[in-house]
C-alpha atoms as a PDB file:
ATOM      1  CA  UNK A   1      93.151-124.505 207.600  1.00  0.00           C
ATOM      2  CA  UNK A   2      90.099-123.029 208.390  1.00  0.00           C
ATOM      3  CA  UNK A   3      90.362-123.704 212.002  1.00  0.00           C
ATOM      4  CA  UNK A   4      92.642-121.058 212.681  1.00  0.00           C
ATOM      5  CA  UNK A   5      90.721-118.672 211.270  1.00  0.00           C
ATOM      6  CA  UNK A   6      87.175-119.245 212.592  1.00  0.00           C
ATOM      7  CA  UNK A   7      89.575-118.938 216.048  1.00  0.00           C
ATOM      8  CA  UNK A   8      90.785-115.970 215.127  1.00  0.00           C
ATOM      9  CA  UNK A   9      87.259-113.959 214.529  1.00  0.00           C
ATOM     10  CA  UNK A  10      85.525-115.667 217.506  1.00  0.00           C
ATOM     11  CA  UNK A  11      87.925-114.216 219.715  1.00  0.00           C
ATOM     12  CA  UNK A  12      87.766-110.904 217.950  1.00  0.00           C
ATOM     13  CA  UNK A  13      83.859-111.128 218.168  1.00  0.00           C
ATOM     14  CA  UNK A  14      83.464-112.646 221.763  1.00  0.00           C
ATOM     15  CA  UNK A  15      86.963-111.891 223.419  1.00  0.00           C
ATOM     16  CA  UNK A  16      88.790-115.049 225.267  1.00  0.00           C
ATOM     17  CA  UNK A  17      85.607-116.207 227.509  1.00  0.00           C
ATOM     18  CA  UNK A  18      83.421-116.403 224.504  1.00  0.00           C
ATOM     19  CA  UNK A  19      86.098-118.776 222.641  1.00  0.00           C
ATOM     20  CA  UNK A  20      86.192-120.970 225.783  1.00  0.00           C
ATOM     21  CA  UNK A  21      82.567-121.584 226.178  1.00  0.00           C
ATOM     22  CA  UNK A  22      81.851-121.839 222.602  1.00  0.00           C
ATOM     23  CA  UNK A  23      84.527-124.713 223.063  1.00  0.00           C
ATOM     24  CA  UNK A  24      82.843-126.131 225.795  1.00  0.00           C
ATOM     25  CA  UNK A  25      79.408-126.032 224.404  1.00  0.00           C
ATOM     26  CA  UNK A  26      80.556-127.909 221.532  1.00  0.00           C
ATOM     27  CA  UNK A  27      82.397-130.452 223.068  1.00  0.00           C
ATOM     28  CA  UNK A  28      79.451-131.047 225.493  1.00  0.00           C
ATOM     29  CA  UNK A  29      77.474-131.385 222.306  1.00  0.00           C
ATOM     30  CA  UNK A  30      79.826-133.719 220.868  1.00  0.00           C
ATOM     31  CA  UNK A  31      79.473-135.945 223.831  1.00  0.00           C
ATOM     32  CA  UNK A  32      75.975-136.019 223.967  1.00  0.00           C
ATOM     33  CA  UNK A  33      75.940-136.751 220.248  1.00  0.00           C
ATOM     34  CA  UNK A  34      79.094-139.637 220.390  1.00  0.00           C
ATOM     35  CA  UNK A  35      76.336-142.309 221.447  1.00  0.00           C
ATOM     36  CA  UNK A  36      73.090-141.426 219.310  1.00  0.00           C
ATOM     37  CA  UNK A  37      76.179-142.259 216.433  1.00  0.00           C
ATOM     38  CA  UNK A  38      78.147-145.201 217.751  1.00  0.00           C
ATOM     39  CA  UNK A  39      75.417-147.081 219.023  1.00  0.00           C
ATOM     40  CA  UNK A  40      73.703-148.324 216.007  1.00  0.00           C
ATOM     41  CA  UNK A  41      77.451-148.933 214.622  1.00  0.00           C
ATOM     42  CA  UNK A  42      78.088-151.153 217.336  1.00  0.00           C
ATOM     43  CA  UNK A  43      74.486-152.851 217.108  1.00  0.00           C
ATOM     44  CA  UNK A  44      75.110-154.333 213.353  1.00  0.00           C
ATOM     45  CA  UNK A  45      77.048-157.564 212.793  1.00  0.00           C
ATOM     46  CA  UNK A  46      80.100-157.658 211.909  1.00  0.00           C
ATOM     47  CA  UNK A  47      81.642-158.128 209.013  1.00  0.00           C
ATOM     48  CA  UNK A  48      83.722-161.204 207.601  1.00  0.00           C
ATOM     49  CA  UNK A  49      86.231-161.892 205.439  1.00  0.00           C
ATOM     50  CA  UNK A  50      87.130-165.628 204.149  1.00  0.00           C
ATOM     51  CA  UNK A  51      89.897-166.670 202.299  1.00  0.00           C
END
């Protein structure tokens, strides 16, 4: 819901190219992010269920 809206006043503040790279700098920051997180996910053991 609030997507939509934050849209809505970026492009009103920063017009279409502004929207686009804000887009792209947070995807880019995403990515470099995705492994700092998953990594120690993927280090622990995994876990077990018996019965």
């Amino acid at each position: 819901m609030l997507a939509p809206l934050c849209g809505t006043w970026l492009i009103e503040q920063t017009g279409p190219a502004g929207l686009w790279g804000t887009l792209a700098l947070t995807a880019l920051l995403l990515a470099v992010a995705q492994p700092v997180v998953v990594r120690p996910l993927l280090d622990r053991p995994a876990l077990t269920t018996t019965g």
